[in-house]
PDB file of N, CA and C in Angstrom:
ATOM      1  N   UNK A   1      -7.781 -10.220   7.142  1.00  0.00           N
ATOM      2  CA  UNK A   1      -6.989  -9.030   7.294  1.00  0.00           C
ATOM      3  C   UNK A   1      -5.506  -9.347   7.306  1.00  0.00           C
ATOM      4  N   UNK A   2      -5.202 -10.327   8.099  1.00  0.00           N
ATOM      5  CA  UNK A   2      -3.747 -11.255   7.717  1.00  0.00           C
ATOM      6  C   UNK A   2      -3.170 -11.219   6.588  1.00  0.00           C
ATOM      7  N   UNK A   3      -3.715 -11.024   5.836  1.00  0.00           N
ATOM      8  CA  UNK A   3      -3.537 -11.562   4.510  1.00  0.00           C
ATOM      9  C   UNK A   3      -3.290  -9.814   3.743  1.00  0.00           C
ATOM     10  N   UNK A   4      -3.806  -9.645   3.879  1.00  0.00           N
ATOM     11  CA  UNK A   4      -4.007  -7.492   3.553  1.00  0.00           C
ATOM     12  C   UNK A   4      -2.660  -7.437   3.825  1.00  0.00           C
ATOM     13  N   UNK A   5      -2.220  -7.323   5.592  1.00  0.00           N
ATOM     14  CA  UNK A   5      -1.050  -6.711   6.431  1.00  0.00           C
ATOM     15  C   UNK A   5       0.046  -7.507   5.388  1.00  0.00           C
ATOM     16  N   UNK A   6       0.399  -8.755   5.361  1.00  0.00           N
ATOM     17  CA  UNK A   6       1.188  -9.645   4.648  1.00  0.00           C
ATOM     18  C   UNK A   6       1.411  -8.949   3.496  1.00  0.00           C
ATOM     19  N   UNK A   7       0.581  -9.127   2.899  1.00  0.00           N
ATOM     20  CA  UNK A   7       0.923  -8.286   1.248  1.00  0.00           C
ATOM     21  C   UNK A   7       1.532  -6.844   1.138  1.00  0.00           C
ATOM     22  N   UNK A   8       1.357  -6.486   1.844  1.00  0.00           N
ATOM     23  CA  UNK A   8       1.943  -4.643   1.992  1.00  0.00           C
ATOM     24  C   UNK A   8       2.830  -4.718   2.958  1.00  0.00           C
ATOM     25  N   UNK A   9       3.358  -5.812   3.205  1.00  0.00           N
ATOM     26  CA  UNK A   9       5.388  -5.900   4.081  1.00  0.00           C
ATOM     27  C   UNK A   9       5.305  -5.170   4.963  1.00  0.00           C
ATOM     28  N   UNK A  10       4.039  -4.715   6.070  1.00  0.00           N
ATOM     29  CA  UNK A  10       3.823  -4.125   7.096  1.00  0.00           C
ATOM     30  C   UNK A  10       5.063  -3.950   7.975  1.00  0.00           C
ATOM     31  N   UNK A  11       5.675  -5.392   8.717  1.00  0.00           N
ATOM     32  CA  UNK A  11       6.418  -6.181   8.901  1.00  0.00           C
ATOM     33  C   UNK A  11       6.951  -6.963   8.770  1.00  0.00           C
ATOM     34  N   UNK A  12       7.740  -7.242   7.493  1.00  0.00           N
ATOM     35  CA  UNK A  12       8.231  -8.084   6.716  1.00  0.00           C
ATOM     36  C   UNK A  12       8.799  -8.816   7.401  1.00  0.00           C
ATOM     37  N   UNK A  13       8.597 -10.165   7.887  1.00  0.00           N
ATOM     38  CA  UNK A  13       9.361 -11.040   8.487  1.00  0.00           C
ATOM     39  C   UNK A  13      10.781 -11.307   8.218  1.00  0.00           C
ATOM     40  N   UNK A  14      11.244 -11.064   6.888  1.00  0.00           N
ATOM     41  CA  UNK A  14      12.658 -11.661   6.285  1.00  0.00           C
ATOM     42  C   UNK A  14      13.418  -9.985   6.599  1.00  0.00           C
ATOM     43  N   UNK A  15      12.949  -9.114   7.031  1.00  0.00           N
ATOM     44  CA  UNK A  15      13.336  -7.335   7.503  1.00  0.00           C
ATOM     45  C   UNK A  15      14.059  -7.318   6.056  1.00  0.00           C
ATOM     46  N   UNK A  16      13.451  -7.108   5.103  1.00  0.00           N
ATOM     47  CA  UNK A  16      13.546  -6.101   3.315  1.00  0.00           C
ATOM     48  C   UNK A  16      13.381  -5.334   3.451  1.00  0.00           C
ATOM     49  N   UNK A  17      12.291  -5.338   4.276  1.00  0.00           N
ATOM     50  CA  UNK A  17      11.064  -3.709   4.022  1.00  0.00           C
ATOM     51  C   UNK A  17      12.628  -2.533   4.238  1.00  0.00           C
ATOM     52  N   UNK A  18      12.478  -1.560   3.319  1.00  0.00           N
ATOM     53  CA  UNK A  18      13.162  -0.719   3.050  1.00  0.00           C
ATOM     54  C   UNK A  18      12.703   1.166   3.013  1.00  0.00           C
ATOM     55  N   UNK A  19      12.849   2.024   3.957  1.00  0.00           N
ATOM     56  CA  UNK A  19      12.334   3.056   4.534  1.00  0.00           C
ATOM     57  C   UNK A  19      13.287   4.083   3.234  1.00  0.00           C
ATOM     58  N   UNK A  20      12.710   4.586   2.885  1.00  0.00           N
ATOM     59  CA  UNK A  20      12.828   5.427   1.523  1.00  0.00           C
ATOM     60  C   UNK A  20      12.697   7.427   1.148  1.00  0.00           C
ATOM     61  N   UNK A  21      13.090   7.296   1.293  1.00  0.00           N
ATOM     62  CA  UNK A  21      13.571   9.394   1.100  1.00  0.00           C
ATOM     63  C   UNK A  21      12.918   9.820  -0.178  1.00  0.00           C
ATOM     64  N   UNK A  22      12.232  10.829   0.098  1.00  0.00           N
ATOM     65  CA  UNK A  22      11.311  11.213  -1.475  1.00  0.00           C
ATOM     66  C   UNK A  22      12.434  11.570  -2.600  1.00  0.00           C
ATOM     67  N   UNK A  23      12.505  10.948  -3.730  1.00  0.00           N
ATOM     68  CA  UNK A  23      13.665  11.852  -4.632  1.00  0.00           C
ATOM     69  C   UNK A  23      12.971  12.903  -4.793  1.00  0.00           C
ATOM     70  N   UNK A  24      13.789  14.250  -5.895  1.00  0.00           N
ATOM     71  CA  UNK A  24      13.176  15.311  -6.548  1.00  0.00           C
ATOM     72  C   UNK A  24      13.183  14.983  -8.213  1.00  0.00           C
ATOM     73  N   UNK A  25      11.414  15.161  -8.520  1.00  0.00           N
ATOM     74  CA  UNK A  25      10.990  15.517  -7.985  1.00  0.00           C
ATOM     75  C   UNK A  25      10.185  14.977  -6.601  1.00  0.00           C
ATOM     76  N   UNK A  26       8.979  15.440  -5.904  1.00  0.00           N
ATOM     77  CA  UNK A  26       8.838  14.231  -4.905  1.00  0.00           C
ATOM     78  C   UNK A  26       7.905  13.482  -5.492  1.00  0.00           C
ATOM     79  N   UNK A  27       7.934  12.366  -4.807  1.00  0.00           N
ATOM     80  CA  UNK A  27       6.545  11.385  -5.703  1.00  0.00           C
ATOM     81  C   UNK A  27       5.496  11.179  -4.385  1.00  0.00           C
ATOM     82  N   UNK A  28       4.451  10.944  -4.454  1.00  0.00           N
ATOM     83  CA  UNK A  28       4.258  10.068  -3.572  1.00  0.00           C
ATOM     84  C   UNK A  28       4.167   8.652  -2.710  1.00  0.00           C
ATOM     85  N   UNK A  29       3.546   7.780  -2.137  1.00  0.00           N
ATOM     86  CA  UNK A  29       3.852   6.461  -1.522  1.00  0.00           C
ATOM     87  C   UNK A  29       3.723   6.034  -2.807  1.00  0.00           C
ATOM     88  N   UNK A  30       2.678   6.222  -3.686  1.00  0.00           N
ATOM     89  CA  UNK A  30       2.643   4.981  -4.756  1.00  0.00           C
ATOM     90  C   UNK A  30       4.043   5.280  -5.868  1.00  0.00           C
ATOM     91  N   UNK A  31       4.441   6.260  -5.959  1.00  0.00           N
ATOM     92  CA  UNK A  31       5.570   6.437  -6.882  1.00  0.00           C
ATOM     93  C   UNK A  31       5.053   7.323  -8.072  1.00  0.00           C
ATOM     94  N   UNK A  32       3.811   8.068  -7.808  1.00  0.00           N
ATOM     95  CA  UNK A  32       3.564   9.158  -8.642  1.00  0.00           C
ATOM     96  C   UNK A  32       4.148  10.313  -8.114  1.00  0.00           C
ATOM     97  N   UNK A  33       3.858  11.183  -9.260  1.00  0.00           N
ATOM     98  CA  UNK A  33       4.652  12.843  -9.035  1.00  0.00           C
ATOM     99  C   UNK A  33       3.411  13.263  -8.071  1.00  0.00           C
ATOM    100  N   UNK A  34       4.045  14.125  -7.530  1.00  0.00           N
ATOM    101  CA  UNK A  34       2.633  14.799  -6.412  1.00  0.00           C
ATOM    102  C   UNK A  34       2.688  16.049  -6.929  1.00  0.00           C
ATOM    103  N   UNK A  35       1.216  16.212  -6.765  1.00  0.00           N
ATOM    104  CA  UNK A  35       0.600  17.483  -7.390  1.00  0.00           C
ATOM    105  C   UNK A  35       0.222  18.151  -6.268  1.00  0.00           C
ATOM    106  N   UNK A  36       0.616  19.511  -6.037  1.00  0.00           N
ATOM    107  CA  UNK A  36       0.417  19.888  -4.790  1.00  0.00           C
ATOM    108  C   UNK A  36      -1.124  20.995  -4.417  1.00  0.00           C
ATOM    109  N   UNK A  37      -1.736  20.545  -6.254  1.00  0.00           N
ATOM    110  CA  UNK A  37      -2.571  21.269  -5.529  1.00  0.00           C
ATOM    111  C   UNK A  37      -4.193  20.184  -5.401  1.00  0.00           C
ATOM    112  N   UNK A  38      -3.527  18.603  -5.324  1.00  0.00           N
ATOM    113  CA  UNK A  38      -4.656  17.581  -4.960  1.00  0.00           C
ATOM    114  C   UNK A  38      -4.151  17.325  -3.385  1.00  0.00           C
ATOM    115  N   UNK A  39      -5.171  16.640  -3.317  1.00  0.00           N
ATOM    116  CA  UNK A  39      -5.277  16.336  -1.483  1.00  0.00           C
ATOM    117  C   UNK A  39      -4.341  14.867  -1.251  1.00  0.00           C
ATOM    118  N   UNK A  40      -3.744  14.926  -0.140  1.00  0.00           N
ATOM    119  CA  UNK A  40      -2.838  13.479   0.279  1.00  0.00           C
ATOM    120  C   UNK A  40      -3.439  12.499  -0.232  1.00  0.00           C
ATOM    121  N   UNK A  41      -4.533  12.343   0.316  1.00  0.00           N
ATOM    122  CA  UNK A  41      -5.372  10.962   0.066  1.00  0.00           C
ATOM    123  C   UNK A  41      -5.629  11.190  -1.356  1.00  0.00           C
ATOM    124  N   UNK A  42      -6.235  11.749  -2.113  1.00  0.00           N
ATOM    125  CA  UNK A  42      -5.915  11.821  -3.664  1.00  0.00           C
ATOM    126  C   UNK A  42      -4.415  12.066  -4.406  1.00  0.00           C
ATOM    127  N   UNK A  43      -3.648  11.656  -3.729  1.00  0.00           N
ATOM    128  CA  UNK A  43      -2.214  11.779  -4.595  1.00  0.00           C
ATOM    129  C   UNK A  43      -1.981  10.306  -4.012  1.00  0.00           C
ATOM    130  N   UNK A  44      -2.295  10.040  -2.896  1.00  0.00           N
ATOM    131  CA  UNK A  44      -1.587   8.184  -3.064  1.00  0.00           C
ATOM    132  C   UNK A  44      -2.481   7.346  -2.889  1.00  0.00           C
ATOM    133  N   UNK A  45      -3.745   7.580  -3.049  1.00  0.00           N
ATOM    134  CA  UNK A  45      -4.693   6.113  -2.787  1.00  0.00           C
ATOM    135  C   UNK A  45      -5.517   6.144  -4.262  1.00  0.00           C
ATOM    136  N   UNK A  46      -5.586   5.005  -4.905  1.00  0.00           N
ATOM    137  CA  UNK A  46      -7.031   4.917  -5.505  1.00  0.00           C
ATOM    138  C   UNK A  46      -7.909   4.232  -5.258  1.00  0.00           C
ATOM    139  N   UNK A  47      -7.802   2.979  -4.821  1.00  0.00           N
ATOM    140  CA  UNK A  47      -8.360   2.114  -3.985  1.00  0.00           C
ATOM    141  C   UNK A  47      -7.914   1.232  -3.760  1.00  0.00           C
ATOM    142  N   UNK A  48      -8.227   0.151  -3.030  1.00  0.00           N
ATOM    143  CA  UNK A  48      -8.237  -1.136  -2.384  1.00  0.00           C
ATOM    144  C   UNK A  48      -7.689  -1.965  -3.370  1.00  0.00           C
ATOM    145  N   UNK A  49      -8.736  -2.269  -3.787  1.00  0.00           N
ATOM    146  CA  UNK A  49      -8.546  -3.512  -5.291  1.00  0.00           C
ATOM    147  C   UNK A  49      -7.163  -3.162  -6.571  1.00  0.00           C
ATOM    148  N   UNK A  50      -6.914  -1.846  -6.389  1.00  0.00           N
ATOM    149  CA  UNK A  50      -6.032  -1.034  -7.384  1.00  0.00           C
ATOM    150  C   UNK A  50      -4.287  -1.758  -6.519  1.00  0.00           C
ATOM    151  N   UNK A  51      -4.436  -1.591  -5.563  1.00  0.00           N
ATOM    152  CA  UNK A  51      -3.243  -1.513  -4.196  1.00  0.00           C
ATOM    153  C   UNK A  51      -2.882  -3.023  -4.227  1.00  0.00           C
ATOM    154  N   UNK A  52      -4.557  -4.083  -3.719  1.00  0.00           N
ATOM    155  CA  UNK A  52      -3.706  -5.321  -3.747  1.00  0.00           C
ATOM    156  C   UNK A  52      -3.217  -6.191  -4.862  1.00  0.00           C
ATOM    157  N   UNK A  53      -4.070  -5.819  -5.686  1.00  0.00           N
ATOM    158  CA  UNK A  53      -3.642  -6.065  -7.412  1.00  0.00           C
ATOM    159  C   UNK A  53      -1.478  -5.615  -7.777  1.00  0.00           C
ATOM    160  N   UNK A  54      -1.826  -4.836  -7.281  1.00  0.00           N
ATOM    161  CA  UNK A  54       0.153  -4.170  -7.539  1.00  0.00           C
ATOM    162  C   UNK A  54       0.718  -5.092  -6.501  1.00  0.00           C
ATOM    163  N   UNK A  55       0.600  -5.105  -4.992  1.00  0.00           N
ATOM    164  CA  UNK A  55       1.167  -5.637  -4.111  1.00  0.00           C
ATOM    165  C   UNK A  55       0.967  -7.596  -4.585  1.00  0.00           C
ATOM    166  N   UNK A  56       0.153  -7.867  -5.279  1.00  0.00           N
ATOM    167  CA  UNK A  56      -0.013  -9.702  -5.556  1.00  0.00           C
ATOM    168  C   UNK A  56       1.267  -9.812  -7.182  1.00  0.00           C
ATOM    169  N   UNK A  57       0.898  -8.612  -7.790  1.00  0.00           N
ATOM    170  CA  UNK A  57       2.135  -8.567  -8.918  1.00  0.00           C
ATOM    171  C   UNK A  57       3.913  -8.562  -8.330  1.00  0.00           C
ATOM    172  N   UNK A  58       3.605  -7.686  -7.566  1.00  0.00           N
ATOM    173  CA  UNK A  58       5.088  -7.567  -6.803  1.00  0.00           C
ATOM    174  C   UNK A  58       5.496  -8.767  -6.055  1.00  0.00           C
ATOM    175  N   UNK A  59       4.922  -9.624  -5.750  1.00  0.00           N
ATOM    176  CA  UNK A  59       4.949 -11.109  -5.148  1.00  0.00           C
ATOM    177  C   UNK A  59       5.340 -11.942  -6.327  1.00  0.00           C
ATOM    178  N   UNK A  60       4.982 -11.705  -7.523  1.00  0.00           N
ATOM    179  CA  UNK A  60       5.357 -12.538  -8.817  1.00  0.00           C
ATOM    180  C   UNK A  60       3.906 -13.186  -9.417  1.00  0.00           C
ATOM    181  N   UNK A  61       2.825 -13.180  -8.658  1.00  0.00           N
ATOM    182  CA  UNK A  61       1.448 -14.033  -9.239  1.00  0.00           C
ATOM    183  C   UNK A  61       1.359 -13.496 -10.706  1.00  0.00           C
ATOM    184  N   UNK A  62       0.751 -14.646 -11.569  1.00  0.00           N
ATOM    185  CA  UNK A  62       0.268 -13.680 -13.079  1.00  0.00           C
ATOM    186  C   UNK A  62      -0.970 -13.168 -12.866  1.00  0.00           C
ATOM    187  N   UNK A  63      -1.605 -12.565 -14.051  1.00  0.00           N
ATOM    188  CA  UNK A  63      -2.541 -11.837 -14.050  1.00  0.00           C
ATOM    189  C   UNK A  63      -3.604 -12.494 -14.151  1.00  0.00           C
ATOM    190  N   UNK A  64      -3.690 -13.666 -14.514  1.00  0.00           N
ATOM    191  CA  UNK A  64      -5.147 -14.634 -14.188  1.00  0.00           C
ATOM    192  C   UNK A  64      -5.537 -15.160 -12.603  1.00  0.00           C
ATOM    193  N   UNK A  65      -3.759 -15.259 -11.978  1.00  0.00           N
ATOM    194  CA  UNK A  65      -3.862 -15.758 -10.483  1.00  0.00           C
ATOM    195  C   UNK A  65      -4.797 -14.540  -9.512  1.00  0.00           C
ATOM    196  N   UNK A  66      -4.249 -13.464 -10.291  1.00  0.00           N
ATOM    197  CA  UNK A  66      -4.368 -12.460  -9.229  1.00  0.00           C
ATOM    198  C   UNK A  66      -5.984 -12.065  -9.328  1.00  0.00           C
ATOM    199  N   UNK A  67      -6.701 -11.794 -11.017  1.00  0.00           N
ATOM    200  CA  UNK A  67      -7.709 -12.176 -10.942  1.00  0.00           C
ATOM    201  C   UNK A  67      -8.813 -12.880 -10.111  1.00  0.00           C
ATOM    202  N   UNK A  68      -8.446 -14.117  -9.836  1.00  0.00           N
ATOM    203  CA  UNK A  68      -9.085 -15.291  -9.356  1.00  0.00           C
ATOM    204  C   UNK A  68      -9.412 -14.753  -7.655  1.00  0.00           C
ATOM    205  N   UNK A  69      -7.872 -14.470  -7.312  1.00  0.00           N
ATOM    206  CA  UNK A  69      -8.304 -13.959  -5.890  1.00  0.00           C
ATOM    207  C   UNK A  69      -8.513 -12.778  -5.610  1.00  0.00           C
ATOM    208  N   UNK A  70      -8.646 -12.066  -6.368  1.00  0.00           N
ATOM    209  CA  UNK A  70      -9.415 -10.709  -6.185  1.00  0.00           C
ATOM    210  C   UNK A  70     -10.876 -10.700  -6.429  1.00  0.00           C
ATOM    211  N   UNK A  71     -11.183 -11.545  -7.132  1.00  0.00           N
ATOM    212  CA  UNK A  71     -12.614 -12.152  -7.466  1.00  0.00           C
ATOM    213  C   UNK A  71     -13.266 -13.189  -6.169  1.00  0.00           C
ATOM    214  N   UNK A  72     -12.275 -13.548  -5.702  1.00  0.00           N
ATOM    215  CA  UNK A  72     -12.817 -14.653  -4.541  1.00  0.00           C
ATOM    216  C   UNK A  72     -13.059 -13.805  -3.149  1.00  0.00           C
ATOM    217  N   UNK A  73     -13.034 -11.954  -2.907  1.00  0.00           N
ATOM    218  CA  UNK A  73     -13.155 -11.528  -1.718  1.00  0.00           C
ATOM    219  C   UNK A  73     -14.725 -10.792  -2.187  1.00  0.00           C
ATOM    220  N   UNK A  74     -15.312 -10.552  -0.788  1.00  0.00           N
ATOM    221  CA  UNK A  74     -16.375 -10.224  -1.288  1.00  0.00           C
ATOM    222  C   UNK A  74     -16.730  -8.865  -1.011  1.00  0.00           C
ATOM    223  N   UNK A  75     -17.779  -8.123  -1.541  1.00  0.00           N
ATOM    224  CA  UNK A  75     -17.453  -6.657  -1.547  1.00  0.00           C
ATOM    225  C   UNK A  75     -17.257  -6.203   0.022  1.00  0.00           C
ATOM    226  N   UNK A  76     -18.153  -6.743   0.649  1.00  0.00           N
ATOM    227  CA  UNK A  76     -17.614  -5.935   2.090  1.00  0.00           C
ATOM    228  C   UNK A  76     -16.173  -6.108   2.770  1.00  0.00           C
ATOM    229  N   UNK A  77     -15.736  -7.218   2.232  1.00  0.00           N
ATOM    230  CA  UNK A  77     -14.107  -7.510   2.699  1.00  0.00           C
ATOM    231  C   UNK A  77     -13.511  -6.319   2.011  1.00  0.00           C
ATOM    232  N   UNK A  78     -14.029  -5.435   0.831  1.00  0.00           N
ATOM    233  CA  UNK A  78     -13.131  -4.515   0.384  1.00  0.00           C
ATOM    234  C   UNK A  78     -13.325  -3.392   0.880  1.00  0.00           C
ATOM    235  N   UNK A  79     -14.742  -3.185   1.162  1.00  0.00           N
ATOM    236  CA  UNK A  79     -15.208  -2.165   2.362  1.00  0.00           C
ATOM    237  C   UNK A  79     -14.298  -2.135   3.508  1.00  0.00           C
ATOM    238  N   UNK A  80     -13.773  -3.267   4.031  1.00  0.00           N
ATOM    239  CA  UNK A  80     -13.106  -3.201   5.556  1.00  0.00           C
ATOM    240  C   UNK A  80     -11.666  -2.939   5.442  1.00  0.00           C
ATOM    241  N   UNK A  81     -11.143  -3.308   4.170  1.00  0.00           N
ATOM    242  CA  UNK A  81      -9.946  -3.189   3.510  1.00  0.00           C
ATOM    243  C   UNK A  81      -9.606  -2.043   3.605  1.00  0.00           C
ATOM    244  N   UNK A  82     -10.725  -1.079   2.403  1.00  0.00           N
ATOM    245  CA  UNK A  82     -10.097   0.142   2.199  1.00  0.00           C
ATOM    246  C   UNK A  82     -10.151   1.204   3.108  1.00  0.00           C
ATOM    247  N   UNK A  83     -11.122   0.725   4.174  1.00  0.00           N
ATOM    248  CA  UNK A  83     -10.488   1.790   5.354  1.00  0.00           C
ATOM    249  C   UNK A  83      -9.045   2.189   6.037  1.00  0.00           C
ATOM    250  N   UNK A  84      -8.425   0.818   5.965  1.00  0.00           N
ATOM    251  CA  UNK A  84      -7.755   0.354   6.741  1.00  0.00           C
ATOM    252  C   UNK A  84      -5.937   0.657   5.860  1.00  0.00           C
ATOM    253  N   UNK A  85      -6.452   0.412   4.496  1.00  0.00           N
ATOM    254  CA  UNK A  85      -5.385   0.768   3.333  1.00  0.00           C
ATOM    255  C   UNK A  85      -5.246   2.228   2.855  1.00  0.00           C
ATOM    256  N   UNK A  86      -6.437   3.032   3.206  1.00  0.00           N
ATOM    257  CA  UNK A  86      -6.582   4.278   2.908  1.00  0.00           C
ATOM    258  C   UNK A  86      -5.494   5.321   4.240  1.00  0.00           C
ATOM    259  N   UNK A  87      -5.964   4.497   5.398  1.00  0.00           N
ATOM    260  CA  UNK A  87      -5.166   4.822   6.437  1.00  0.00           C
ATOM    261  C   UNK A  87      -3.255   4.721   6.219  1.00  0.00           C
ATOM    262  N   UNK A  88      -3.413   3.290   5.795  1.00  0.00           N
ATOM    263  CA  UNK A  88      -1.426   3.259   5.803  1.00  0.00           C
ATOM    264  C   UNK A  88      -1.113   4.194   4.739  1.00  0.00           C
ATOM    265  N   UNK A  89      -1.654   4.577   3.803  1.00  0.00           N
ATOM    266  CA  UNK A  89      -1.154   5.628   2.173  1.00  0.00           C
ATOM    267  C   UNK A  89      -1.188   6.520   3.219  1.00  0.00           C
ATOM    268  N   UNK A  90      -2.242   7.194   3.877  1.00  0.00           N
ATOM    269  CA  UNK A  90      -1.899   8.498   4.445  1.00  0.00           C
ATOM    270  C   UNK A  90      -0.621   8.470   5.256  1.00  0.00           C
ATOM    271  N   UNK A  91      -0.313   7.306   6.675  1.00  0.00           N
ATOM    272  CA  UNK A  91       0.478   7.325   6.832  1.00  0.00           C
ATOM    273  C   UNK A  91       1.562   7.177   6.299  1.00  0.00           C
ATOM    274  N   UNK A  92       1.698   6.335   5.659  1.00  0.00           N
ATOM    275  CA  UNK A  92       3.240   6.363   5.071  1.00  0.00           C
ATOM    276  C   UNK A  92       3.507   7.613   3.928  1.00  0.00           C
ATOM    277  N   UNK A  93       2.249   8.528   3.394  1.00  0.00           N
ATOM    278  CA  UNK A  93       2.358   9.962   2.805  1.00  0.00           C
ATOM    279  C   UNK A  93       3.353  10.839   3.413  1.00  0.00           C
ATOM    280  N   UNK A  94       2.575  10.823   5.276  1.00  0.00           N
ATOM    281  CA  UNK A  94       3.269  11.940   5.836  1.00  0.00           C
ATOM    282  C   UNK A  94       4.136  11.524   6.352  1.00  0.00           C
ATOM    283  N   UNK A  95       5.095  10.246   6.397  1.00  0.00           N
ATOM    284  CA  UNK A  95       6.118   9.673   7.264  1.00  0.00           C
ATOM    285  C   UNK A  95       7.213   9.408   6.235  1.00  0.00           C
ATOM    286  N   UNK A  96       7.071   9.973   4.850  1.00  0.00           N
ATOM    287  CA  UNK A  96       7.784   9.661   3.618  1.00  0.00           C
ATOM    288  C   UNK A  96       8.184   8.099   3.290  1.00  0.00           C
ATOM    289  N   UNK A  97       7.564   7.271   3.832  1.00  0.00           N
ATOM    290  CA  UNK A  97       7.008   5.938   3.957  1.00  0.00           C
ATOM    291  C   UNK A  97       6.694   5.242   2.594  1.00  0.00           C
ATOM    292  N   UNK A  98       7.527   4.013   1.655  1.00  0.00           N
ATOM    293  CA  UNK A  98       7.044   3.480   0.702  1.00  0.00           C
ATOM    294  C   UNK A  98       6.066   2.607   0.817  1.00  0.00           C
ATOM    295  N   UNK A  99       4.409   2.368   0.614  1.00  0.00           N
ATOM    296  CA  UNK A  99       3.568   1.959   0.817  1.00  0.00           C
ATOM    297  C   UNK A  99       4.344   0.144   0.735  1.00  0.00           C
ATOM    298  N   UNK A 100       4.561  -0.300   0.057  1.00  0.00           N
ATOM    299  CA  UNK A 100       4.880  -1.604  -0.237  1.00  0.00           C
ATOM    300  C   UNK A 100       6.334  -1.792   0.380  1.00  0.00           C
ATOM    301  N   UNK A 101       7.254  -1.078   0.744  1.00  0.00           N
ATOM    302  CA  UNK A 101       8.240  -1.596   1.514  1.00  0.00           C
ATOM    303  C   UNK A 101       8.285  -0.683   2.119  1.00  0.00           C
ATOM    304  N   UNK A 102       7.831  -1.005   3.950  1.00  0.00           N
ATOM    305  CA  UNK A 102       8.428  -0.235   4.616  1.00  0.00           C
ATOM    306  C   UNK A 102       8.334  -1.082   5.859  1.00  0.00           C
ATOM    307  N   UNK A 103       9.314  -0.211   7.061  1.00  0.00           N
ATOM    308  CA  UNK A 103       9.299  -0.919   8.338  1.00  0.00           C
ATOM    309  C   UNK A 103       9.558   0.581   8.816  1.00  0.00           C
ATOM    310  N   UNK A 104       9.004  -0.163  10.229  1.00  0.00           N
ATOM    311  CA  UNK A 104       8.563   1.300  11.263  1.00  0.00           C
ATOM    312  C   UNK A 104       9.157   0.776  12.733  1.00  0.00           C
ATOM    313  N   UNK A 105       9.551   1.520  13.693  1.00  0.00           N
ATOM    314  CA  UNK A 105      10.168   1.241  14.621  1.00  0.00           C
ATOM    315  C   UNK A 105       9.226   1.498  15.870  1.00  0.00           C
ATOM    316  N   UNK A 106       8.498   2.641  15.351  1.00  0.00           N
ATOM    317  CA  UNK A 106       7.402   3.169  16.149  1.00  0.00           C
ATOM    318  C   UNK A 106       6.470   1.965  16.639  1.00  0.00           C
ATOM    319  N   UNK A 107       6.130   2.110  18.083  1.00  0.00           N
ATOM    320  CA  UNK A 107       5.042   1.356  18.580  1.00  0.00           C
ATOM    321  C   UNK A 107       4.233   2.446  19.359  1.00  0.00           C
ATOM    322  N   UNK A 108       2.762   1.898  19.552  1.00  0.00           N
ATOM    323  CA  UNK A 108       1.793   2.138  20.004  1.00  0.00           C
ATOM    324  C   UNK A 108       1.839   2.007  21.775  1.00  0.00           C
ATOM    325  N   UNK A 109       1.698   2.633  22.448  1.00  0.00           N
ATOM    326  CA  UNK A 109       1.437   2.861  24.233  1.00  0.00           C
ATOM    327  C   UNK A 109       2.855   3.153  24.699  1.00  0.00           C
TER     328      UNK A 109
END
């Protein structure tokens, strides 16, 4: 899961992560146009494997690297994934939040 949080700059250690204002028109987290008459979770998620595939490109890996380790997790690791990735798209949907760079100030208790 380390490895999930890492790739999507949860908390970017080097503080990049960059908190982002919808232009017009609006897009959503992934940087599509939003259609307002599909559902949140269908305007910024497609899945798991779709998400860390973009987030291992945005790191610089080529397309055989990224292959290899997307091939090396096994289906239930993507099962546990996409719960968990389906969750931050929503959040960062309604928090106008860029899925791949963002930082949050908010804590929990």
């Amino acid at each position: 899961m380390s490895t999930l949080l890492s790739l999507l700059d949860l908390d970017s250690p080097r503080g990049d992560g960059v908190r982002i204002k919808s232009p017009k028109p609006q897009v959503d987290a992934i940087g599509s146009p939003k259609n307002n008459e599909s559902s949140v979770v269908q305007s910024t998620y497609t899945d798991c494997r779709n998400l860390m595939r973009k987030a291992y490109a945005r790191k610089g890996l080529d397309v055989s690297s990224i292959d290899i380790l997307l091939a090396s997790l096994a289906e239930n690791t993507y099962k546990q994934y996409d719960s968990v990735v389906r969750k931050w798209c929503l959040f960062c949907d309604s928090n106008n939040l860029h899925i791949f760079n963002s930082v949050t100030s908010r804590r929990r208790g």
